[in-house]
N, C-alpha and C. Protein backbone atom coordinates (compact mmCIF):
# COMPACT_ATOMS: atom_id res chain seq x y z
N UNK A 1 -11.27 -11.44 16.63
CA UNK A 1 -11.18 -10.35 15.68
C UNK A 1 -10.54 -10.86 14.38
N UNK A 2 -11.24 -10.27 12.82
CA UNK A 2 -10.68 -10.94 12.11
C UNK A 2 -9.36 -9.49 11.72
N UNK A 3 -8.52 -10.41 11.20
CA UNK A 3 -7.01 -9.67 10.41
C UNK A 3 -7.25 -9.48 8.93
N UNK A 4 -7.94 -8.20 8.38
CA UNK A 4 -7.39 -8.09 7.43
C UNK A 4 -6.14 -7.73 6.56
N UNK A 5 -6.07 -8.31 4.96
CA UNK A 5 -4.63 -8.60 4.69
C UNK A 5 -5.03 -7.84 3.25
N UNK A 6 -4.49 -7.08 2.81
CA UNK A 6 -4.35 -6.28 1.16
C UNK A 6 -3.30 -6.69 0.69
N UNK A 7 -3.60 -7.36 -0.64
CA UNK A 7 -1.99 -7.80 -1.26
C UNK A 7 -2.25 -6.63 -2.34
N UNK A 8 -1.50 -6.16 -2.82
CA UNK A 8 -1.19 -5.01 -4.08
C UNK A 8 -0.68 -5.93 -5.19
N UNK A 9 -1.05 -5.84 -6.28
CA UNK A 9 -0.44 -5.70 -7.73
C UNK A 9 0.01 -4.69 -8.14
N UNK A 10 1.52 -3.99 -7.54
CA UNK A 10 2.16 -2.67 -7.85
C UNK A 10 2.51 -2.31 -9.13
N UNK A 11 2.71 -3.18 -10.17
CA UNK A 11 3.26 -2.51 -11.41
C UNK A 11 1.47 -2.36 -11.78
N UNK A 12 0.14 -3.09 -11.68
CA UNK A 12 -0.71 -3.03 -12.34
C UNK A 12 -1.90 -1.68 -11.48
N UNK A 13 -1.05 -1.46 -10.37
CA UNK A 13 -1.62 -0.36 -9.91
C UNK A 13 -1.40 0.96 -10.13
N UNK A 14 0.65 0.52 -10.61
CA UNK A 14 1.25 2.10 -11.07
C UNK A 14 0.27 2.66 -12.04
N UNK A 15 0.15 1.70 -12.99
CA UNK A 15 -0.39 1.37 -14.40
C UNK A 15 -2.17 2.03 -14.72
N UNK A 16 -2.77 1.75 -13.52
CA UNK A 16 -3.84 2.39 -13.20
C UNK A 16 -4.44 3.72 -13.13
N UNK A 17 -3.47 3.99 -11.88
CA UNK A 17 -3.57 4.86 -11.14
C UNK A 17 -3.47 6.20 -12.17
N UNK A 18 -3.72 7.40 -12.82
CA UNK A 18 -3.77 8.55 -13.31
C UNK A 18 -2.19 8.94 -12.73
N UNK A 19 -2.49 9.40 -11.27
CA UNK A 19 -1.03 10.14 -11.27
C UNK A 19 0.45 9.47 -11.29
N UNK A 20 0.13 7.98 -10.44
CA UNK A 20 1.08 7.21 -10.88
C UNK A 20 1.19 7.00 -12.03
N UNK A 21 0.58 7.07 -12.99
CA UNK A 21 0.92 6.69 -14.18
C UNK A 21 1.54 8.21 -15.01
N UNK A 22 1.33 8.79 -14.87
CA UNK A 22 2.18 10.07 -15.56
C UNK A 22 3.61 9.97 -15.04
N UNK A 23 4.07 9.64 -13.27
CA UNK A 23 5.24 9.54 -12.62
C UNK A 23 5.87 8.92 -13.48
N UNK A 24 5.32 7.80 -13.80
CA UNK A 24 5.75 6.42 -14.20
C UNK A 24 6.94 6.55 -15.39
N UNK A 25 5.69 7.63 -16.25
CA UNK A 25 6.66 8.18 -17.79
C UNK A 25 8.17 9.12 -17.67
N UNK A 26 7.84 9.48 -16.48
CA UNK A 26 8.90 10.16 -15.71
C UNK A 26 10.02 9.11 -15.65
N UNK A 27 9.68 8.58 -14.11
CA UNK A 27 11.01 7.87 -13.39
C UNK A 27 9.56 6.65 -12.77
N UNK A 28 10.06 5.73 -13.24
CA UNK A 28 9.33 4.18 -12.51
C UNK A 28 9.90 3.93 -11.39
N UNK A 29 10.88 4.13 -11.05
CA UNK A 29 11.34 4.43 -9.28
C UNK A 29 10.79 5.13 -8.36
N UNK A 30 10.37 6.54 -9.34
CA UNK A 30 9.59 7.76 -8.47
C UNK A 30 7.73 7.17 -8.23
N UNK A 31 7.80 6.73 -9.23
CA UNK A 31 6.60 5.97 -9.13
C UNK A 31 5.99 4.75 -8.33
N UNK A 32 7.14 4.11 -8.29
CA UNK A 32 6.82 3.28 -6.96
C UNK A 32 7.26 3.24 -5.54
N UNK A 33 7.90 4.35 -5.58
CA UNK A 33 8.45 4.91 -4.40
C UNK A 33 6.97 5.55 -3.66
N UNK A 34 6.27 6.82 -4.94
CA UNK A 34 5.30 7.21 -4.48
C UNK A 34 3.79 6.11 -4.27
N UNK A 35 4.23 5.24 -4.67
CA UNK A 35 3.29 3.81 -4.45
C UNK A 35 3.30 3.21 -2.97
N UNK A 36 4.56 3.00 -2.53
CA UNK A 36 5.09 2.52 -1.27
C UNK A 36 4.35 3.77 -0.07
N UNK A 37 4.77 5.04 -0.21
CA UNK A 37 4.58 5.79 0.91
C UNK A 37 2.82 6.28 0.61
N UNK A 38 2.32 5.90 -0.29
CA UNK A 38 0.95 6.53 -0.14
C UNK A 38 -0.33 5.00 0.41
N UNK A 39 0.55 3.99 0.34
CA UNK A 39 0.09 2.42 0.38
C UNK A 39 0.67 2.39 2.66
N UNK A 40 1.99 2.97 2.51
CA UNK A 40 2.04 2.85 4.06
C UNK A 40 1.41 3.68 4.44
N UNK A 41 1.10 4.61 4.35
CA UNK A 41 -0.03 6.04 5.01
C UNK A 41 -1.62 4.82 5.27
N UNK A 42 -1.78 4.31 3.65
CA UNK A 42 -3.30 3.50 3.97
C UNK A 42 -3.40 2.49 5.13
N UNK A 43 -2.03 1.81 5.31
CA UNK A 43 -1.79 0.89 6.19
C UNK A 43 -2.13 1.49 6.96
N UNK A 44 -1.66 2.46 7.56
CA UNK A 44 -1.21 2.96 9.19
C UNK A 44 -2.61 3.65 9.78
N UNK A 45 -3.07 3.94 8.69
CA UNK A 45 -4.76 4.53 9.12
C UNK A 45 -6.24 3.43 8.72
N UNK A 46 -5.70 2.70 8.22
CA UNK A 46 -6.96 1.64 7.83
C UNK A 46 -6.70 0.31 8.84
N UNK A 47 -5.09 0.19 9.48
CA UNK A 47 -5.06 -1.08 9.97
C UNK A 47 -4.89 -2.13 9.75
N UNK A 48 -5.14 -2.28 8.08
CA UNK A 48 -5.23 -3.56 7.45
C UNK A 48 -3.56 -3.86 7.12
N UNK A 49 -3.15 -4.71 6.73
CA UNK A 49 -1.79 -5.44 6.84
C UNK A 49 -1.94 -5.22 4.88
N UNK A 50 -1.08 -4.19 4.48
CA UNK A 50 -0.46 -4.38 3.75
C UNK A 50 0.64 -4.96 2.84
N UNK A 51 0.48 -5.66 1.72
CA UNK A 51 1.70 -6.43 0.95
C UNK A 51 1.93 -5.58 -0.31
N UNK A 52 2.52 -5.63 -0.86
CA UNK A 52 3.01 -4.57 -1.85
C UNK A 52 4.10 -5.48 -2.70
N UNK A 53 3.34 -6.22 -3.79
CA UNK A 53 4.31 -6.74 -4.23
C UNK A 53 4.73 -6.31 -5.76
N UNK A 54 5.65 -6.26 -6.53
CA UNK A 54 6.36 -6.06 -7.69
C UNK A 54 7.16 -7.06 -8.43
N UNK A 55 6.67 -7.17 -9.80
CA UNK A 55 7.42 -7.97 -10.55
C UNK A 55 8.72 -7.93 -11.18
N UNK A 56 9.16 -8.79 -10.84
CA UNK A 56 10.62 -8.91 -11.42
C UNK A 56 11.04 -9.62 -12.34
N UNK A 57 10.43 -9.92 -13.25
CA UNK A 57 10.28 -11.40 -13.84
C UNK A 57 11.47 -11.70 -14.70
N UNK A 58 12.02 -9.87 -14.97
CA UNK A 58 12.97 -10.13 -16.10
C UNK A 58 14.42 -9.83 -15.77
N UNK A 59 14.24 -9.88 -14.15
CA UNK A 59 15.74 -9.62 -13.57
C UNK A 59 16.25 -10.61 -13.35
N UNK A 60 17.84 -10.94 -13.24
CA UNK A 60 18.16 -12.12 -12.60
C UNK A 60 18.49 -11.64 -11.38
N UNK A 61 18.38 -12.98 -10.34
CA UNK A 61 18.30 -13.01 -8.92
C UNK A 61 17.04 -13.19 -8.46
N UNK A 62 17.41 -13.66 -7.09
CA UNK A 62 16.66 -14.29 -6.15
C UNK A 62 15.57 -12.63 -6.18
N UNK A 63 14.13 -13.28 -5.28
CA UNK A 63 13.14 -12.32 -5.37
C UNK A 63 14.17 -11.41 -4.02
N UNK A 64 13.27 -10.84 -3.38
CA UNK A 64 13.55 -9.99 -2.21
C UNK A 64 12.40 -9.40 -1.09
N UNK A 65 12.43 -9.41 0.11
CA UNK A 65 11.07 -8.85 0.21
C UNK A 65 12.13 -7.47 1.57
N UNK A 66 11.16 -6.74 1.41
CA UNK A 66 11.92 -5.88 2.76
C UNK A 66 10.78 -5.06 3.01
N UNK A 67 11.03 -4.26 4.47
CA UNK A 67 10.34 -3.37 4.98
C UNK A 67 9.99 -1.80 4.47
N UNK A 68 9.49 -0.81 4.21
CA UNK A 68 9.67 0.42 4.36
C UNK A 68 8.82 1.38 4.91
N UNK A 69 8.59 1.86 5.74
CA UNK A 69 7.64 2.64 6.33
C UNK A 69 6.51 1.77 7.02
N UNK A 70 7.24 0.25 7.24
CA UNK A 70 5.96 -0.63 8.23
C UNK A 70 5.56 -1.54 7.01
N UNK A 71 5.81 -1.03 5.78
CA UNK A 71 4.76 -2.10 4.62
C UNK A 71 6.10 -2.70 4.28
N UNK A 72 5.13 -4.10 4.05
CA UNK A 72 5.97 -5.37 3.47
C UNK A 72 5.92 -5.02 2.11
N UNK A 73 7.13 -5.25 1.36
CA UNK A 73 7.08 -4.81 -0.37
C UNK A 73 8.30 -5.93 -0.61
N UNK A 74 7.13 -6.87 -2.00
CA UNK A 74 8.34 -8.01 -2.73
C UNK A 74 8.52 -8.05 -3.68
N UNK A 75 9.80 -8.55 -3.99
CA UNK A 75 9.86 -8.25 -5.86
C UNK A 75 9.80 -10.16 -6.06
N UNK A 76 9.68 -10.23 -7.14
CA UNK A 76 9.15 -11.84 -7.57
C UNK A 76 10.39 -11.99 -7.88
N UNK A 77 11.03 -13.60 -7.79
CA UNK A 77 11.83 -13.55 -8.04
C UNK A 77 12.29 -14.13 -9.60
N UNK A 78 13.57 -14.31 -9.64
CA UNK A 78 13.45 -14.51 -11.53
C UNK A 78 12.75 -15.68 -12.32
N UNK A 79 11.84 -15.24 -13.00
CA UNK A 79 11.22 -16.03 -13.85
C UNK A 79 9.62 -16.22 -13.08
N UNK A 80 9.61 -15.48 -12.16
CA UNK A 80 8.59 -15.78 -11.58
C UNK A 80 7.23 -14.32 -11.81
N UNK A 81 6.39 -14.28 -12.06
CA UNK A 81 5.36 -13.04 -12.03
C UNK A 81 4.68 -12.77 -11.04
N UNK A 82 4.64 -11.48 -11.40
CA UNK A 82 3.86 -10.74 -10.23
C UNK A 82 2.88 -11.79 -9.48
N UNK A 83 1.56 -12.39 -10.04
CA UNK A 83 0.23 -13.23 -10.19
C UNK A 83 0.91 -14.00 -9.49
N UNK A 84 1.90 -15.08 -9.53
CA UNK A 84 2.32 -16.03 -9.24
C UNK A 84 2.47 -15.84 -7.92
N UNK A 85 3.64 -14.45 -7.77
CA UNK A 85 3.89 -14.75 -6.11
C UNK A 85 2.18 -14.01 -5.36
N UNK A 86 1.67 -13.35 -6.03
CA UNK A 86 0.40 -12.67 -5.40
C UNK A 86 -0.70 -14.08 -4.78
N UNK A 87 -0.60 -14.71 -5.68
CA UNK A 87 -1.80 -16.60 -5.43
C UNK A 87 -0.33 -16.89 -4.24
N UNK A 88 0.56 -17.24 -4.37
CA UNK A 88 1.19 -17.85 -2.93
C UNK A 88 1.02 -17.22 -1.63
N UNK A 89 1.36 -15.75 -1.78
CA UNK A 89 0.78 -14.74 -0.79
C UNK A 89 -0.44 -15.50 -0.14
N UNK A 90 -1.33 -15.22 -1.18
CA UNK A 90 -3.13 -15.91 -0.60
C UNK A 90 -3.11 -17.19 -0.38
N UNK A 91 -2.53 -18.13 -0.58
CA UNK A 91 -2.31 -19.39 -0.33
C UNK A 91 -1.84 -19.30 1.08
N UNK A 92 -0.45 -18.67 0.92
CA UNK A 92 0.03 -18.54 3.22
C UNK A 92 -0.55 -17.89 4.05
N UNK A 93 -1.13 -16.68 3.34
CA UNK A 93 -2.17 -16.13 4.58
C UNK A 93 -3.58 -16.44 4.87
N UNK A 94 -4.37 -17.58 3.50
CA UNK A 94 -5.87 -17.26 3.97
C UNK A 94 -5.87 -18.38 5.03
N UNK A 95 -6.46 -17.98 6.06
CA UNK A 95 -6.68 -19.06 7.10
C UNK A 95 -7.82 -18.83 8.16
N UNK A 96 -8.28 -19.35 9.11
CA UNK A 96 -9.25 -18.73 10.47
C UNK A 96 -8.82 -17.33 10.80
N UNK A 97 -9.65 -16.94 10.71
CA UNK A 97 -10.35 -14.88 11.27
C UNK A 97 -8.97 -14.48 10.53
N UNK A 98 -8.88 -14.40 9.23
CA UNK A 98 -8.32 -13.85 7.95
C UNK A 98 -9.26 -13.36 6.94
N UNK A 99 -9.10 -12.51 6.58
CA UNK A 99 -9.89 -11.77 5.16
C UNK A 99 -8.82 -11.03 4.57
N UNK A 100 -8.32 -11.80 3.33
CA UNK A 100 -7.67 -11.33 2.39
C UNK A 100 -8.20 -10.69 1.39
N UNK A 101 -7.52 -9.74 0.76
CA UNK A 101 -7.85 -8.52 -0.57
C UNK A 101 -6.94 -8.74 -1.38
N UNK A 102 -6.99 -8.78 -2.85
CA UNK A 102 -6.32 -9.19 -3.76
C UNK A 102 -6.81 -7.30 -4.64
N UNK A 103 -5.45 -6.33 -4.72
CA UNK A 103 -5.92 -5.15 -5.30
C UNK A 103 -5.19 -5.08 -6.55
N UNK A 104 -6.01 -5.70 -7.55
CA UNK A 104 -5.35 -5.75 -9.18
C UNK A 104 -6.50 -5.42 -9.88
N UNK A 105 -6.51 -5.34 -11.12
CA UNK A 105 -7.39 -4.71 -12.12
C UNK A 105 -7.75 -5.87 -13.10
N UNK A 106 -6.67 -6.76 -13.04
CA UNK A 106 -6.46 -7.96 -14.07
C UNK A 106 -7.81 -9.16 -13.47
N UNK A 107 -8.30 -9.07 -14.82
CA UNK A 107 -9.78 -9.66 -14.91
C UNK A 107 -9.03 -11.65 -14.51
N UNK A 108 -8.11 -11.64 -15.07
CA UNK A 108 -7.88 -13.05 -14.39
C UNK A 108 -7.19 -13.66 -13.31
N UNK A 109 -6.47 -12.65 -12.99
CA UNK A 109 -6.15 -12.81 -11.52
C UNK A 109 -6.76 -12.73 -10.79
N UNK A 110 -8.17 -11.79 -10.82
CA UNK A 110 -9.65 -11.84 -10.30
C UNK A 110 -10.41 -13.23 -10.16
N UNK A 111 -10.44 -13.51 -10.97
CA UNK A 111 -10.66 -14.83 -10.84
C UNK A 111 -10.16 -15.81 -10.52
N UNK A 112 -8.50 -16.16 -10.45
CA UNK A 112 -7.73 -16.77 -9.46
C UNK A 112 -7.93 -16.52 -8.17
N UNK A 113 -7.71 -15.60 -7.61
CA UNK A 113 -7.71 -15.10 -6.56
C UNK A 113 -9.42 -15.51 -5.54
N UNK A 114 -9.91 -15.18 -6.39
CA UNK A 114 -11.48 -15.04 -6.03
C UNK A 114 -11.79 -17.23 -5.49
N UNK A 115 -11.01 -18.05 -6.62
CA UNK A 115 -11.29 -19.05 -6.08
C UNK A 115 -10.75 -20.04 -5.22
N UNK A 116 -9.15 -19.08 -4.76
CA UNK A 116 -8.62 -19.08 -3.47
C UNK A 116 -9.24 -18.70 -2.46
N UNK A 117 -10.18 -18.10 -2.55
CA UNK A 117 -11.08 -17.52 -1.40
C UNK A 117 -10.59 -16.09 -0.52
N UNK A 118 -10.04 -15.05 -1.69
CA UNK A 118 -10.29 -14.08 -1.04
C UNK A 118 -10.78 -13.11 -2.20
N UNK A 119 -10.97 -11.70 -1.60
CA UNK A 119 -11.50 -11.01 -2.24
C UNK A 119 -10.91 -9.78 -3.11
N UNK A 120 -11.33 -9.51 -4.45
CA UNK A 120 -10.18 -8.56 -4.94
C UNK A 120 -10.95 -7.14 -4.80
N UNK A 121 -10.60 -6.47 -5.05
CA UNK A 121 -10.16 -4.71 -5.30
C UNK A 121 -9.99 -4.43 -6.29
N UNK A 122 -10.78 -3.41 -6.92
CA UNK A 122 -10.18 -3.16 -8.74
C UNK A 122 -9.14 -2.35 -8.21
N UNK A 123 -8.11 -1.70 -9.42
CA UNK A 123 -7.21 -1.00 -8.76
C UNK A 123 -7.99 0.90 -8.91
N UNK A 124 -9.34 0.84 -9.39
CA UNK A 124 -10.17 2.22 -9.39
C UNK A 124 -10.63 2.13 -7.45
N UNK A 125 -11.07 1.27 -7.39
CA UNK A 125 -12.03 0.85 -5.53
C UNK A 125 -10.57 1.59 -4.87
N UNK A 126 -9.80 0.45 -5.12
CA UNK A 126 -8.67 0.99 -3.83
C UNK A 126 -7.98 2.53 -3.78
N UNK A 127 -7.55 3.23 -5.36
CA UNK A 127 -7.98 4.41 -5.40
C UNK A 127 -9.01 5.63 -4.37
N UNK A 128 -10.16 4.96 -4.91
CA UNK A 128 -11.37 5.66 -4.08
C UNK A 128 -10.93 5.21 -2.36
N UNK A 129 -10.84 4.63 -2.17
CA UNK A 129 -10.48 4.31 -0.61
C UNK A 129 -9.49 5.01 0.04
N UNK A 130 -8.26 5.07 -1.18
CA UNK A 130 -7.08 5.58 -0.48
C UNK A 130 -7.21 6.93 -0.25
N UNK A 131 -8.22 7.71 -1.63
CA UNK A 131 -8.59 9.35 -1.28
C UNK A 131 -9.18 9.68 -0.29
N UNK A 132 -10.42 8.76 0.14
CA UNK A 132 -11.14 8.60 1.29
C UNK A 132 -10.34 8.80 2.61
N UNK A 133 -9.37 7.70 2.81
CA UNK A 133 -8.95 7.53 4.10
C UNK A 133 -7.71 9.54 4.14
N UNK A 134 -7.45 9.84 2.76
CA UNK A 134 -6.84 11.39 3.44
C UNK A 134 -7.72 12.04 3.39
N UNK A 135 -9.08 12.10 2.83
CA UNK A 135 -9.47 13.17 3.65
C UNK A 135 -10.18 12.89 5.00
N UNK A 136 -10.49 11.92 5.42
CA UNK A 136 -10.63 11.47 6.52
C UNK A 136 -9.82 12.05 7.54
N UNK A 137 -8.43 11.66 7.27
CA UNK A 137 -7.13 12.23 8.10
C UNK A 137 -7.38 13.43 7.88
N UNK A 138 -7.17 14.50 6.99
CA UNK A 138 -7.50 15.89 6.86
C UNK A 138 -8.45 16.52 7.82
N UNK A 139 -9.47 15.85 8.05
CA UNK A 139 -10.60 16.18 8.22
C UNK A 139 -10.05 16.27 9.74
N UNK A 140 -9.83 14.91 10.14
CA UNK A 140 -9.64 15.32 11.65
C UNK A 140 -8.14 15.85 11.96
N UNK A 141 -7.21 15.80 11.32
CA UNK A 141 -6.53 16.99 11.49
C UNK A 141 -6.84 17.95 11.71
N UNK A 142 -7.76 18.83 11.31
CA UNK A 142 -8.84 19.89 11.19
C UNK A 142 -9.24 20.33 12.58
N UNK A 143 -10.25 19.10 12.41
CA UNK A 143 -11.01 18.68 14.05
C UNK A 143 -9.77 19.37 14.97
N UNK A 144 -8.76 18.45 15.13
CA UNK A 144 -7.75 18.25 16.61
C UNK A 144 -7.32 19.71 16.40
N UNK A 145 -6.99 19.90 15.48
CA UNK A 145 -6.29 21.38 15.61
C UNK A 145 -7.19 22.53 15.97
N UNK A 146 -8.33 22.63 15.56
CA UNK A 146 -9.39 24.00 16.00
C UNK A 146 -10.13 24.05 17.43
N UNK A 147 -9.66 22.40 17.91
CA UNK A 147 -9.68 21.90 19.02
C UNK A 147 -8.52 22.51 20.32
N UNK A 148 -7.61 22.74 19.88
CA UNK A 148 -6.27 23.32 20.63
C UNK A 148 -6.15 24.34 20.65
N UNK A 149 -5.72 25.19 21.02
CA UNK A 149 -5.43 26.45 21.29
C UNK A 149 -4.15 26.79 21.51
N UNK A 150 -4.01 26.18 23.00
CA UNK A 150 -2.65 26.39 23.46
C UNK A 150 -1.48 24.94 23.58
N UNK A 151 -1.47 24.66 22.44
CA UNK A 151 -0.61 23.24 22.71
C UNK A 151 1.05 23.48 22.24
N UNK A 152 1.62 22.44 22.64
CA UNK A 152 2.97 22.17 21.92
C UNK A 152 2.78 22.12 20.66
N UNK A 153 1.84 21.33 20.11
CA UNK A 153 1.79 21.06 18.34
C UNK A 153 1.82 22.80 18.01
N UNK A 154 1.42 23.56 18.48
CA UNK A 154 0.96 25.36 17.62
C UNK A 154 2.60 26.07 18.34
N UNK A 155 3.18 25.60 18.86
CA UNK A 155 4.67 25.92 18.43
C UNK A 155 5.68 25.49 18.08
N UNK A 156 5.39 24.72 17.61
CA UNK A 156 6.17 23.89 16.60
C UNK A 156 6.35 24.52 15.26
N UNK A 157 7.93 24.33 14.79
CA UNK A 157 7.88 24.79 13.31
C UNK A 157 7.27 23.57 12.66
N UNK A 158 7.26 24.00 11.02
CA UNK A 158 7.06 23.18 10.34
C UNK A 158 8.12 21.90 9.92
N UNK A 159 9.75 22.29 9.87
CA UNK A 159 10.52 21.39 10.68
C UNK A 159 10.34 19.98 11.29
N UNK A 160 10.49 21.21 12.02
CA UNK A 160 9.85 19.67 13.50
C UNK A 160 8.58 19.39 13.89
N UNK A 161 7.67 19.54 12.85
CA UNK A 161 6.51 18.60 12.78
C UNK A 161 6.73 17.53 11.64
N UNK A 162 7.60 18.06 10.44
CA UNK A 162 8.00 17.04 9.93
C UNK A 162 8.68 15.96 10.54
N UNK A 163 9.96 16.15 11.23
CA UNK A 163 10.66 15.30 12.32
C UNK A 163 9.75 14.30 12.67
N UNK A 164 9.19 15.05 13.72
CA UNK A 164 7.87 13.52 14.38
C UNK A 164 7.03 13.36 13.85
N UNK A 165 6.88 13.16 12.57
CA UNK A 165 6.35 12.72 11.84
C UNK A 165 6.75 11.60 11.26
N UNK A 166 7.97 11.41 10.79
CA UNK A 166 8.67 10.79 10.10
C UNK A 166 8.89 9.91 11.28
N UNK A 167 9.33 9.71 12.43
CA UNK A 167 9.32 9.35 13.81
C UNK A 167 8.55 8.72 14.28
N UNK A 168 6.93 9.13 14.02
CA UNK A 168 6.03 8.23 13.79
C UNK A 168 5.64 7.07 13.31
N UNK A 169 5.99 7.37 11.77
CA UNK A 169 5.93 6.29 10.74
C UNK A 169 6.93 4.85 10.92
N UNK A 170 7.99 5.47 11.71
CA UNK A 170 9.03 4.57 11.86
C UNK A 170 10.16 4.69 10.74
N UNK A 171 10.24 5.96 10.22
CA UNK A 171 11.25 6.54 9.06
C UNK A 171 12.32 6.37 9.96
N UNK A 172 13.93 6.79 9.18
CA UNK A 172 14.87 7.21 9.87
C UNK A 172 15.13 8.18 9.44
């Protein structure tokens, strides 16, 4: 079976994206916060191994990488760009029954990427995908529920469907 792998270009996706990009003018925290949890939702229903990386280029200190909701998310570390750590990414992961995704918009990282041998994503495609995969979920949400009648889920508050939900994801 092959492993697919999505690396993100997060500041060039905030940047993209319509609603992220209004957040953005807001709070760039709120914005990639809402980047992180709508990128682990894609993970957790598409399967594919999400990376989520962010540039840091103009901070000092070491990069960082950490967990949140299951997705790997890195900041580059100083002096280093987004592109830069995104080609090392594809450099350590492309290997036997691997298919890597490179999801940036940037016409030359497209082409870096592309002659590392994996494949990119405009940041409009992954968009369309990510709407796709909720209503997908919606949809069979739908399904399961008109499906039930008499279950635990139909007495449940709204509460504590949030709870195991969050429980799910692997929140705390």
């Amino acid at each position: 079976m092959i492993q697919e792998i999505l690396i993100v270009d997060g500041y060039n996706i905030i940047g993209a994206w319509p609603e992220l990009q209004k957040l953005k003018e807001i709070s760039l925290e709120e914005a990639r916060d809402q980047l992180i949890q709508i990128l682990a939702e894609y993970q957790s229903y598409s399967g594919m191994k999400v990376i989520l990386v962010f540039d840091a280029y103009y901070v000092p200190g070491i990069g960082k990488k950490y967990m949140q909701s299951k997705l790997a998310v890195f900041f580059t570390k100083e002096k280093e760009t987004a592109d830069e750590l995104v080609e090392r990414l594809v450099r350590e992961h492309i290997g036997r029954r691997k298919q890597i995704y490179v999801a940036t918009s940037d016409m030359t990282e497209q082409h870096v990427i592309f002659g590392l041998g994996a494949f990119r994503i405009s940041a409009r495609e992954l968009l369309v995908k990510v709407r796709q995969s909720r209503h997908d979920i919606r949809k069979k949400i739908q399904e399961t529920a008109s499906r039930r009648n008499n279950t635990l889920d139909s007495k449940l508050t709204g509460e504590q469907r949030d709870l195991f939900e969050k429980w799910r994801r692997g929140e705390q």
